[in-house]
PDB file of N, CA and C in Angstrom:
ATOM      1  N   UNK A   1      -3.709  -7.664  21.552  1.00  0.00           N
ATOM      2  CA  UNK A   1      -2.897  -6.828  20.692  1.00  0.00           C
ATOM      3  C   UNK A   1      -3.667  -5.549  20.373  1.00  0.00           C
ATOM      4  N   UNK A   2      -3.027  -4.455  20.081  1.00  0.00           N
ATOM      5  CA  UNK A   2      -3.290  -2.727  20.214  1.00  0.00           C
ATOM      6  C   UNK A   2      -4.659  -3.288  18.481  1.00  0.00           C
ATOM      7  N   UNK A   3      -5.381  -2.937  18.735  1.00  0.00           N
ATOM      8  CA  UNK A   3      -6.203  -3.027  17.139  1.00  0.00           C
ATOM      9  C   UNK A   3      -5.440  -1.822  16.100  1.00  0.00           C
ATOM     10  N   UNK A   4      -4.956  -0.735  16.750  1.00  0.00           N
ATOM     11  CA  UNK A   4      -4.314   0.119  15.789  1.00  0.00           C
ATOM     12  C   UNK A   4      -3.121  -0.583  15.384  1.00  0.00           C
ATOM     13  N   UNK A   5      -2.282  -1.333  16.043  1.00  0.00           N
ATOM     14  CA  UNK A   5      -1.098  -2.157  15.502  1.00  0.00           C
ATOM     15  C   UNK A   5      -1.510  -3.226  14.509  1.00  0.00           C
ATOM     16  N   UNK A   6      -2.699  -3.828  15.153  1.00  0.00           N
ATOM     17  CA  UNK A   6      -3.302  -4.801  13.751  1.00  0.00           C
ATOM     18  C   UNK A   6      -3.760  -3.833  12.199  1.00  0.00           C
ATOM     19  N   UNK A   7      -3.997  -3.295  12.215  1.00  0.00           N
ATOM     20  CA  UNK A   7      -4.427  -1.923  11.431  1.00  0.00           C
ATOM     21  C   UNK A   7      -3.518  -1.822  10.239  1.00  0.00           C
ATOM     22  N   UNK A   8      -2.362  -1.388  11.075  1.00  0.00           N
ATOM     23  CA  UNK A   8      -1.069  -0.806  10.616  1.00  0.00           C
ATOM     24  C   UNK A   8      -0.291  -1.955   9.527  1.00  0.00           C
ATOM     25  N   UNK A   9      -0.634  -3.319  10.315  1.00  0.00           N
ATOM     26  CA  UNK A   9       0.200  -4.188   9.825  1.00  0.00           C
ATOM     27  C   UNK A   9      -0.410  -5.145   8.504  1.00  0.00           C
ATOM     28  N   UNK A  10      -2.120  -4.865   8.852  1.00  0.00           N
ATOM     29  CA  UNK A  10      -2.761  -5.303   7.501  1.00  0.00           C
ATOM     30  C   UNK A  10      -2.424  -4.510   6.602  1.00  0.00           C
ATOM     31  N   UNK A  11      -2.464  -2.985   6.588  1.00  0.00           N
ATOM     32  CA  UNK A  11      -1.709  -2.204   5.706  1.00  0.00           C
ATOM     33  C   UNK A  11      -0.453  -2.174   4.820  1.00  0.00           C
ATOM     34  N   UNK A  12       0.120  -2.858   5.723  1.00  0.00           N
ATOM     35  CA  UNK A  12       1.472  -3.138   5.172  1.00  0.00           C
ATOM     36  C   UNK A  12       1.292  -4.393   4.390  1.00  0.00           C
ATOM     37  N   UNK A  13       0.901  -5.402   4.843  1.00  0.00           N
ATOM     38  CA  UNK A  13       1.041  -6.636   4.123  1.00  0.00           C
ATOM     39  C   UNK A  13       0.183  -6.523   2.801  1.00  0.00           C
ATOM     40  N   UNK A  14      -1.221  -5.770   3.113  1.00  0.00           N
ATOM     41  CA  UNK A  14      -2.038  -5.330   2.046  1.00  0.00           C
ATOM     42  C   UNK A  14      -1.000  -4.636   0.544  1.00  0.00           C
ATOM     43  N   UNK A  15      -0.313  -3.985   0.957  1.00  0.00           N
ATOM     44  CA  UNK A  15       0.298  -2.694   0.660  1.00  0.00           C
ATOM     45  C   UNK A  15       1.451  -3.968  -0.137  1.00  0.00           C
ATOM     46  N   UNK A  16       1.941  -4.878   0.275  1.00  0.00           N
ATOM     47  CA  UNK A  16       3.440  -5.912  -0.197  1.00  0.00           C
ATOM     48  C   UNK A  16       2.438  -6.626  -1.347  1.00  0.00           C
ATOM     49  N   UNK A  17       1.307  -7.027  -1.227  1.00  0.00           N
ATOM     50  CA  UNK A  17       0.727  -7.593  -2.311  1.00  0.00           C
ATOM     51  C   UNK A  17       0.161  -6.726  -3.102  1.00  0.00           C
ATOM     52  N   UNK A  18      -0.326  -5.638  -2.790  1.00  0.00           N
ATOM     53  CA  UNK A  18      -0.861  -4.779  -4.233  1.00  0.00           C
ATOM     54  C   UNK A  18       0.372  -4.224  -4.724  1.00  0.00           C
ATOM     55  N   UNK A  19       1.797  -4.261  -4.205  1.00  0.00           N
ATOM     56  CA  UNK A  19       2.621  -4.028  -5.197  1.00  0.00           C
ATOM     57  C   UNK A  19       3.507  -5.148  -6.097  1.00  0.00           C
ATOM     58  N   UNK A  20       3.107  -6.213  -5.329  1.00  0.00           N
ATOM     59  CA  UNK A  20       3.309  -7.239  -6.113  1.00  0.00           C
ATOM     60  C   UNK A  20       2.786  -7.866  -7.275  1.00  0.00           C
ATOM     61  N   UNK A  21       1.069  -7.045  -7.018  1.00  0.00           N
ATOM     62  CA  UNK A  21       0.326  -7.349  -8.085  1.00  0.00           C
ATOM     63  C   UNK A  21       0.316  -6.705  -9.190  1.00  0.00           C
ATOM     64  N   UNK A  22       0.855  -5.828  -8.643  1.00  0.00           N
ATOM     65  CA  UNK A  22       1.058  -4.479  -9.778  1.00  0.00           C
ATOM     66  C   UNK A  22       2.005  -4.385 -10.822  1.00  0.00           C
ATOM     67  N   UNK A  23       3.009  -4.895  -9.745  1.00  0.00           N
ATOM     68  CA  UNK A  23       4.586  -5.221 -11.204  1.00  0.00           C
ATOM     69  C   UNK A  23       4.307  -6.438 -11.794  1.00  0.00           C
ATOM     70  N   UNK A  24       2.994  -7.418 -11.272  1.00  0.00           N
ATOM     71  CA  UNK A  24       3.085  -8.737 -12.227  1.00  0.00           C
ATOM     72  C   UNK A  24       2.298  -7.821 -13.498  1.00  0.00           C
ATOM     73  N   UNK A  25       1.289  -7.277 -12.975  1.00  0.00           N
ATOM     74  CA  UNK A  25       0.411  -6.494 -14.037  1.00  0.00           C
ATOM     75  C   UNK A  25       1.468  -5.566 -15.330  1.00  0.00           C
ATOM     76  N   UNK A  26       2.073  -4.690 -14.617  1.00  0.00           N
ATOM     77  CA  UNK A  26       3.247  -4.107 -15.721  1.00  0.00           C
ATOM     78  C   UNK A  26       3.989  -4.533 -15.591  1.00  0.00           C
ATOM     79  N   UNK A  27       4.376  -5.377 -16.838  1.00  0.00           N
ATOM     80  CA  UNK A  27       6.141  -5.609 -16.437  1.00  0.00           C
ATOM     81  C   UNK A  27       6.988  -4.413 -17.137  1.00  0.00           C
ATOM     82  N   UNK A  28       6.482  -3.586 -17.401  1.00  0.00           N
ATOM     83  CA  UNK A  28       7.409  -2.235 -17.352  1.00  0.00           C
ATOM     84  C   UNK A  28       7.369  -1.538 -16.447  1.00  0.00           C
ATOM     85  N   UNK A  29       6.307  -1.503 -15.212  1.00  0.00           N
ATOM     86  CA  UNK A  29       7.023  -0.594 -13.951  1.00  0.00           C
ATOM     87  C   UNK A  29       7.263  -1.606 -13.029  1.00  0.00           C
ATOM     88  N   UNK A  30       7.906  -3.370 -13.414  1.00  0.00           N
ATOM     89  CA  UNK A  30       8.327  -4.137 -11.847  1.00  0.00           C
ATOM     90  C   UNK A  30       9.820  -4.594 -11.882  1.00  0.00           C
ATOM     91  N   UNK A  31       9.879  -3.990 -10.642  1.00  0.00           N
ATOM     92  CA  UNK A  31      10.784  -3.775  -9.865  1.00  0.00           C
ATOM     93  C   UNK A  31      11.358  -5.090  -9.496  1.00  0.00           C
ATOM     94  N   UNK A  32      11.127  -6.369  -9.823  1.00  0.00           N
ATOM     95  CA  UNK A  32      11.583  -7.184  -8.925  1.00  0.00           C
ATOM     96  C   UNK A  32      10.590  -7.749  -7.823  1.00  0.00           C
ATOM     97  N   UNK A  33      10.696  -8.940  -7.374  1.00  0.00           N
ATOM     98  CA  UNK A  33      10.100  -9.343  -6.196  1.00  0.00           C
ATOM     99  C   UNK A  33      10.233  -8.445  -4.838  1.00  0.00           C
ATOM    100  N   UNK A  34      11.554  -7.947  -4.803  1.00  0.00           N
ATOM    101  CA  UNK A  34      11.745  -7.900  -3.567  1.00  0.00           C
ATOM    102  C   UNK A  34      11.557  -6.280  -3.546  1.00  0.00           C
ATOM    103  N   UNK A  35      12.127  -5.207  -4.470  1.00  0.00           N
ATOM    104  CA  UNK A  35      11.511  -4.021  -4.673  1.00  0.00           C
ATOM    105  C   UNK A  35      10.037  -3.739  -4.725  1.00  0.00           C
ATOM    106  N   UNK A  36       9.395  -4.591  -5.679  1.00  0.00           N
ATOM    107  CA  UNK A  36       7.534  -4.359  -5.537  1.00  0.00           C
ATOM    108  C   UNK A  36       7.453  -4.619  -3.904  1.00  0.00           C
ATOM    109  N   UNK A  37       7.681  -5.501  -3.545  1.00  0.00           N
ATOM    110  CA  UNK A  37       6.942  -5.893  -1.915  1.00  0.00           C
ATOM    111  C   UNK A  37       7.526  -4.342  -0.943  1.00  0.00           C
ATOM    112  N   UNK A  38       8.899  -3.921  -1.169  1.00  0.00           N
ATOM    113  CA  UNK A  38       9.089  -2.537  -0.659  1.00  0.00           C
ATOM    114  C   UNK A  38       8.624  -1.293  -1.022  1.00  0.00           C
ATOM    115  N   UNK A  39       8.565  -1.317  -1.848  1.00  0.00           N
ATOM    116  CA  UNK A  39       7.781  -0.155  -2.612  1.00  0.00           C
ATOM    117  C   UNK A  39       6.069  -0.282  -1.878  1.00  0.00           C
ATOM    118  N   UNK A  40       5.587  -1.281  -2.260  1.00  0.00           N
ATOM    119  CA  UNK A  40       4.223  -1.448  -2.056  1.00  0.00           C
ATOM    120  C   UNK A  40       4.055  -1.763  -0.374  1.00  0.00           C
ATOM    121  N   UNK A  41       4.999  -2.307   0.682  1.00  0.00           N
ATOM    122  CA  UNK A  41       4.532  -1.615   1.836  1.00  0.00           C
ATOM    123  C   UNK A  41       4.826  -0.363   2.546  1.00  0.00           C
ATOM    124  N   UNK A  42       5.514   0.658   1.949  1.00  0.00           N
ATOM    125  CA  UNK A  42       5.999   1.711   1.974  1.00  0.00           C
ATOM    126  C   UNK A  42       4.335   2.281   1.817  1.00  0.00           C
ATOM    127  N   UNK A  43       4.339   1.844   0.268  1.00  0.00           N
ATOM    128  CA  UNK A  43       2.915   2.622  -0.035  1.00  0.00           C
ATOM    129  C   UNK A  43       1.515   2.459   0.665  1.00  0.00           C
ATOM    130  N   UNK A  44       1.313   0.804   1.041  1.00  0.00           N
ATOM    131  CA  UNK A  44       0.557   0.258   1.726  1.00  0.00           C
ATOM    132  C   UNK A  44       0.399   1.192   3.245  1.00  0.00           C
ATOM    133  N   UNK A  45       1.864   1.712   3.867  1.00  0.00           N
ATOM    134  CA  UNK A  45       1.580   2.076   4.898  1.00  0.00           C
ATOM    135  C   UNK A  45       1.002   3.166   4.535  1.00  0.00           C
ATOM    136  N   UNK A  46       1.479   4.394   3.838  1.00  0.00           N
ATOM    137  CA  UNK A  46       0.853   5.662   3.473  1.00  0.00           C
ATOM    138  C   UNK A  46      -0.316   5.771   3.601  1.00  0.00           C
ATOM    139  N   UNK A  47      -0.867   4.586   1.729  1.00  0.00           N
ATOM    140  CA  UNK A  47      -2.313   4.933   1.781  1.00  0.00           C
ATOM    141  C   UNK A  47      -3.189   4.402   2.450  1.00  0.00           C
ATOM    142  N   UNK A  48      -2.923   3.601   3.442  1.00  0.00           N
ATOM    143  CA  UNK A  48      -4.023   3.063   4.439  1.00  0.00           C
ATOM    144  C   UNK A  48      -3.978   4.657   5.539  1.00  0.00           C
ATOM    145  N   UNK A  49      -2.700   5.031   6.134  1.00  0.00           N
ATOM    146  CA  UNK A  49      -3.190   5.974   6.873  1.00  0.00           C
ATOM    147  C   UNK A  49      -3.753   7.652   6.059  1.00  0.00           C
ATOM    148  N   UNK A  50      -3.789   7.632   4.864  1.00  0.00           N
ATOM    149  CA  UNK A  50      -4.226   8.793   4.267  1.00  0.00           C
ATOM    150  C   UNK A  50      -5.458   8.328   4.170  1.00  0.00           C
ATOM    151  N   UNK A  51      -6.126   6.963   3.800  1.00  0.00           N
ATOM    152  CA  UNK A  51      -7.509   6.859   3.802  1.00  0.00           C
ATOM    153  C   UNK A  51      -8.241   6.457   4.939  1.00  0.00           C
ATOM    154  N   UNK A  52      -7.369   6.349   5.767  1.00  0.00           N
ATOM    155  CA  UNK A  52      -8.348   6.070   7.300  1.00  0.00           C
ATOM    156  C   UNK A  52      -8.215   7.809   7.530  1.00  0.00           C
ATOM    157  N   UNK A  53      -7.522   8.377   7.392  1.00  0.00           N
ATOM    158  CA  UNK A  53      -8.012   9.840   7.507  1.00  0.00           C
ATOM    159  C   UNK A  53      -9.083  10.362   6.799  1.00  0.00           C
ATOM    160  N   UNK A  54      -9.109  10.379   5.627  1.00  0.00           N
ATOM    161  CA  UNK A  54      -9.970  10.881   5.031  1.00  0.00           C
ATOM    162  C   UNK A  54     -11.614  10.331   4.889  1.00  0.00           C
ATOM    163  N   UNK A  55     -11.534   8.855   5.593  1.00  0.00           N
ATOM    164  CA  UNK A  55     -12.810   8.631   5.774  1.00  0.00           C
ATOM    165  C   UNK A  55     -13.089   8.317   7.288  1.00  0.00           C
ATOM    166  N   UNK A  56     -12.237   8.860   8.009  1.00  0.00           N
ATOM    167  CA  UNK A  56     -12.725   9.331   9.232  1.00  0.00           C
ATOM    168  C   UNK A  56     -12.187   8.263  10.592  1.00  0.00           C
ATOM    169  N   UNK A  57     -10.927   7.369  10.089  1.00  0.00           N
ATOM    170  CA  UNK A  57     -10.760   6.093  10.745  1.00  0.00           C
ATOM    171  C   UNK A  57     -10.246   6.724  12.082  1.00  0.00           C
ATOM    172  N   UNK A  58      -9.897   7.394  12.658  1.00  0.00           N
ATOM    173  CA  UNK A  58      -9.391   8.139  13.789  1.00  0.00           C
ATOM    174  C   UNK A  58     -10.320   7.757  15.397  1.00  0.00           C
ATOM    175  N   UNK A  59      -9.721   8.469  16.301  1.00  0.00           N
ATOM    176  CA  UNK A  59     -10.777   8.376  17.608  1.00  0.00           C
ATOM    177  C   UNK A  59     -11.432   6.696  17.676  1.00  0.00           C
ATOM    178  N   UNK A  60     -12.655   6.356  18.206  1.00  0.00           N
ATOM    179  CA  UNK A  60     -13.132   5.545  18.573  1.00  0.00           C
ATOM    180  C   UNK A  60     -13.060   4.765  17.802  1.00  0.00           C
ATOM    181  N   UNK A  61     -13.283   4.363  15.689  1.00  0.00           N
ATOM    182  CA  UNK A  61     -12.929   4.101  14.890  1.00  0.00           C
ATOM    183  C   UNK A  61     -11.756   2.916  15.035  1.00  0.00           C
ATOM    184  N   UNK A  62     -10.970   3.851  15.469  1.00  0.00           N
ATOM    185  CA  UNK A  62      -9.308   3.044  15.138  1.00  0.00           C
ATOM    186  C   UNK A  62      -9.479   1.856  16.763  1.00  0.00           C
ATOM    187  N   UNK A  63     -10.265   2.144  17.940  1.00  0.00           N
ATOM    188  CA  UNK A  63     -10.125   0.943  18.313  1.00  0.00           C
ATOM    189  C   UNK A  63     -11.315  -0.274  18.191  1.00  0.00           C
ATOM    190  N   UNK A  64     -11.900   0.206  16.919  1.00  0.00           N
ATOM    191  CA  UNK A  64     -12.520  -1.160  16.745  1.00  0.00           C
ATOM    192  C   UNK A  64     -11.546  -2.008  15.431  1.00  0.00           C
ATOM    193  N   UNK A  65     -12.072  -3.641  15.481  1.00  0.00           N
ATOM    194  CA  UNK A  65     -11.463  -4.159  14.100  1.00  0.00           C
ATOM    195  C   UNK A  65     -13.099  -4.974  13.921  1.00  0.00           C
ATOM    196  N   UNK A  66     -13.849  -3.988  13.096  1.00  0.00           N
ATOM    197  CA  UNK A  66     -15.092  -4.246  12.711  1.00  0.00           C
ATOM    198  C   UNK A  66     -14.566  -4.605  11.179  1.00  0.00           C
ATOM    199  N   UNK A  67     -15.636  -5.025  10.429  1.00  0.00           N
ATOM    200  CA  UNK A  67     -14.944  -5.956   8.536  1.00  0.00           C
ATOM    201  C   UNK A  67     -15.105  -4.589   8.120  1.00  0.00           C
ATOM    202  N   UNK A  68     -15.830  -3.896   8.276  1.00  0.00           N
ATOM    203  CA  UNK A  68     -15.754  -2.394   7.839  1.00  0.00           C
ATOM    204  C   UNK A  68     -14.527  -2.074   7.853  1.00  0.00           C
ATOM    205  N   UNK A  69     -13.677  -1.969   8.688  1.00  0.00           N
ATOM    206  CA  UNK A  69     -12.440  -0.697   9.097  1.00  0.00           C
ATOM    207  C   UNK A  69     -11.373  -2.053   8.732  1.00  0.00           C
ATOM    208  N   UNK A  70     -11.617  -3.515   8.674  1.00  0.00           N
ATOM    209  CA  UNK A  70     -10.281  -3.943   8.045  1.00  0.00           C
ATOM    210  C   UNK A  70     -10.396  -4.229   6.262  1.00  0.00           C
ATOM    211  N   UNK A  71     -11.961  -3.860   5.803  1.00  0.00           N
ATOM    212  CA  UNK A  71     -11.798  -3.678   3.987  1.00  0.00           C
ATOM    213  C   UNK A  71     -11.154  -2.425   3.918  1.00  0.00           C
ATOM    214  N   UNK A  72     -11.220  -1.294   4.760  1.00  0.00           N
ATOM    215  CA  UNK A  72     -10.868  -0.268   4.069  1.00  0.00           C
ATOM    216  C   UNK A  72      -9.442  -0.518   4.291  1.00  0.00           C
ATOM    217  N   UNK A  73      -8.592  -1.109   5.542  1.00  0.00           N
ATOM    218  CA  UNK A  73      -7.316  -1.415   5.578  1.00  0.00           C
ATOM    219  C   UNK A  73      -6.806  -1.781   4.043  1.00  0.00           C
ATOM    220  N   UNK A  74      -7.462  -3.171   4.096  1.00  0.00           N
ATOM    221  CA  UNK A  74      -7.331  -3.641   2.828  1.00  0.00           C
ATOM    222  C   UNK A  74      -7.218  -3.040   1.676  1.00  0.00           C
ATOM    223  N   UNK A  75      -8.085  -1.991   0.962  1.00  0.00           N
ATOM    224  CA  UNK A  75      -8.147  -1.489   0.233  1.00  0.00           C
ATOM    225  C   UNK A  75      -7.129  -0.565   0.380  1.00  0.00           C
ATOM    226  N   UNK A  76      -7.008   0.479   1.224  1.00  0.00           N
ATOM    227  CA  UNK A  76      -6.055   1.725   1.481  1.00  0.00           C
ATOM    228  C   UNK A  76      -4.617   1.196   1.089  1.00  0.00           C
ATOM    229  N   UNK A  77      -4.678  -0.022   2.437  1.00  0.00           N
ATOM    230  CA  UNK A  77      -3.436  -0.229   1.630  1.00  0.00           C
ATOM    231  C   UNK A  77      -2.542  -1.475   0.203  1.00  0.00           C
ATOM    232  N   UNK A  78      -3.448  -1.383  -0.076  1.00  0.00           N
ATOM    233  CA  UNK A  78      -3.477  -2.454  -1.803  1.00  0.00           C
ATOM    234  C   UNK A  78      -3.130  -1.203  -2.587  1.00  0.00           C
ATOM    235  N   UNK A  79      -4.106  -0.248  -2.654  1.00  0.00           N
ATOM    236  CA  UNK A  79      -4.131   0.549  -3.626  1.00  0.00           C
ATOM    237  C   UNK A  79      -2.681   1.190  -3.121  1.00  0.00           C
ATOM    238  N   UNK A  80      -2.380   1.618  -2.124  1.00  0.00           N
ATOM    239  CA  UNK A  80      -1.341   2.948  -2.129  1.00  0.00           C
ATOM    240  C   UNK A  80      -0.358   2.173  -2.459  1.00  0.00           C
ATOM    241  N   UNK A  81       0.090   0.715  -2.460  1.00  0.00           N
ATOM    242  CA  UNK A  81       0.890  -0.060  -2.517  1.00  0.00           C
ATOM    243  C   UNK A  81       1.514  -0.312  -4.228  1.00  0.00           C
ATOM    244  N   UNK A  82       0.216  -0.612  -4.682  1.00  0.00           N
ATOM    245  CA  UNK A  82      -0.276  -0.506  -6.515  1.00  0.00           C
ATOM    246  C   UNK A  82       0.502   0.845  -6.472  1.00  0.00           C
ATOM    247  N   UNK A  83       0.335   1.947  -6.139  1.00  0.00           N
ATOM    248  CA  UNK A  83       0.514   3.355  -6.742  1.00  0.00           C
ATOM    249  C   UNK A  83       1.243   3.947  -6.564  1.00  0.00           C
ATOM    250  N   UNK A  84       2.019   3.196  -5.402  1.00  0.00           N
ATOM    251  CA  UNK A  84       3.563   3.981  -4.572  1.00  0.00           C
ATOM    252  C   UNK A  84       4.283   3.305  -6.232  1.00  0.00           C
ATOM    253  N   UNK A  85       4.016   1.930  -6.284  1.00  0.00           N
ATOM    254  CA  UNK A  85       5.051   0.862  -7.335  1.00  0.00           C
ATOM    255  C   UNK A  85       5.106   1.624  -8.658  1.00  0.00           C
ATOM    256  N   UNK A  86       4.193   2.032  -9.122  1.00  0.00           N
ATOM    257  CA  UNK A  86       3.580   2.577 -10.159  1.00  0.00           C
ATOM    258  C   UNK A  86       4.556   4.121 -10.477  1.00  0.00           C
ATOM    259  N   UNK A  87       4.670   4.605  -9.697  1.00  0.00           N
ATOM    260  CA  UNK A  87       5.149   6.032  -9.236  1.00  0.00           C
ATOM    261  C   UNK A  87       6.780   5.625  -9.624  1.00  0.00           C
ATOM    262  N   UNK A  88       6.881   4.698  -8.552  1.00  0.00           N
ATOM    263  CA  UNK A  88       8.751   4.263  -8.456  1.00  0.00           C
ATOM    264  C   UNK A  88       9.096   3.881  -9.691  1.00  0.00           C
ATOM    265  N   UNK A  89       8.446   2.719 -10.531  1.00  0.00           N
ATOM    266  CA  UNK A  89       8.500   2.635 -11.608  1.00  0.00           C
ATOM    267  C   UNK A  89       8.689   3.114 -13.214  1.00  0.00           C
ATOM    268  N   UNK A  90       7.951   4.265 -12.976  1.00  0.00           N
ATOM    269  CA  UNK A  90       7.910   4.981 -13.900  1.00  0.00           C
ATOM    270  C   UNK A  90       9.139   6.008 -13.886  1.00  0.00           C
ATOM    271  N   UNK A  91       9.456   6.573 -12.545  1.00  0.00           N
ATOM    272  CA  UNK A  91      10.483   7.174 -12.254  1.00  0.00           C
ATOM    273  C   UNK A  91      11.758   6.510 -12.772  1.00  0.00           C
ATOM    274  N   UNK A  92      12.062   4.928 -12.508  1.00  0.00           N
ATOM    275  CA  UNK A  92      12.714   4.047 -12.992  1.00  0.00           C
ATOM    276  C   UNK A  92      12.883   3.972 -14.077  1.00  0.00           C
ATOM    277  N   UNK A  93      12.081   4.166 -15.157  1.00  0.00           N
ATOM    278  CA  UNK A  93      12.431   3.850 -16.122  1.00  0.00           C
ATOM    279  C   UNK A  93      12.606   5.038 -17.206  1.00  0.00           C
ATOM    280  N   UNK A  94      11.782   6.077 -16.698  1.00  0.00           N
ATOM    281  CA  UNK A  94      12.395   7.771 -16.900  1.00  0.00           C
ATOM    282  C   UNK A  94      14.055   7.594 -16.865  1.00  0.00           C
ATOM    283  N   UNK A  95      14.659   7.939 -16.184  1.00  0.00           N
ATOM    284  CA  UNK A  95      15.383   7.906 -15.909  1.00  0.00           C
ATOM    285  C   UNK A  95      16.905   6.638 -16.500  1.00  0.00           C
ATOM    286  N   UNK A  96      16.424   5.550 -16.730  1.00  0.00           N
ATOM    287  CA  UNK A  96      16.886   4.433 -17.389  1.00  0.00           C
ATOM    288  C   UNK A  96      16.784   5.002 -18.775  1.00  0.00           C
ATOM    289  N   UNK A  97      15.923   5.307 -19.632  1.00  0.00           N
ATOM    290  CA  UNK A  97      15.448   5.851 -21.087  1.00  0.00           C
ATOM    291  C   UNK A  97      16.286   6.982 -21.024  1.00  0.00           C
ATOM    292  N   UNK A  98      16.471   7.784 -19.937  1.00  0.00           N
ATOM    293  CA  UNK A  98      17.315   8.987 -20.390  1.00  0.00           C
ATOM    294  C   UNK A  98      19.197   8.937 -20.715  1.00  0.00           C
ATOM    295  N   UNK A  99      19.338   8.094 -20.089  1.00  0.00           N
ATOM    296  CA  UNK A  99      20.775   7.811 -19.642  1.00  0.00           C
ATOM    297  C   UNK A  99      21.543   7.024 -21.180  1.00  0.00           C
TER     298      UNK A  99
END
């Protein structure tokens, strides 16, 4: 299997649990089971590929799957996942409070 497709897809799944973890954490920005897990691999995908950019995951990088390049998966996409939810959330409830 492509290691950039494995990459992509820890991201995502990374990305379904840090937004899952996130709306258990606030229950004022969660969305639901099934919204956090969308929200957060939406985000998961983002911030894994904004932080494999920014710390250089590109070129030769992206075809290794060294524990190095799948924590930062991990991380990139947990956090963007946490922060996409976080974002939607708040928007959510802006918006709910105004109405």
């Amino acid at each position: 299997m492509d290691p950039a497709l494995v990459k992509l897809i820890i991201e995502l799944i990374s990305g379904a649990v840090g937004g899952n973890l996130a709306g258990a954490a606030s229950k004022d920005l969660n969305l639901g089971t099934l919204w956090n897990s969308v929200a957060g691999i939406v985000g998961g995908g983002l911030g894994g590929q904004i932080l494999g950019a920014l710390l250089g995951g590109g070129g030769e990088a992206a075809a290794s799957l060294d524990i190095g390049s799948i924590i930062q998966q991990v991380a990139g996409g947990g956090l963007g996942g946490a922060i996409l939810l976080a974002i939607v959330g708040f928007i959510k409830n802006k918006l709910a409070n105004s109405a």
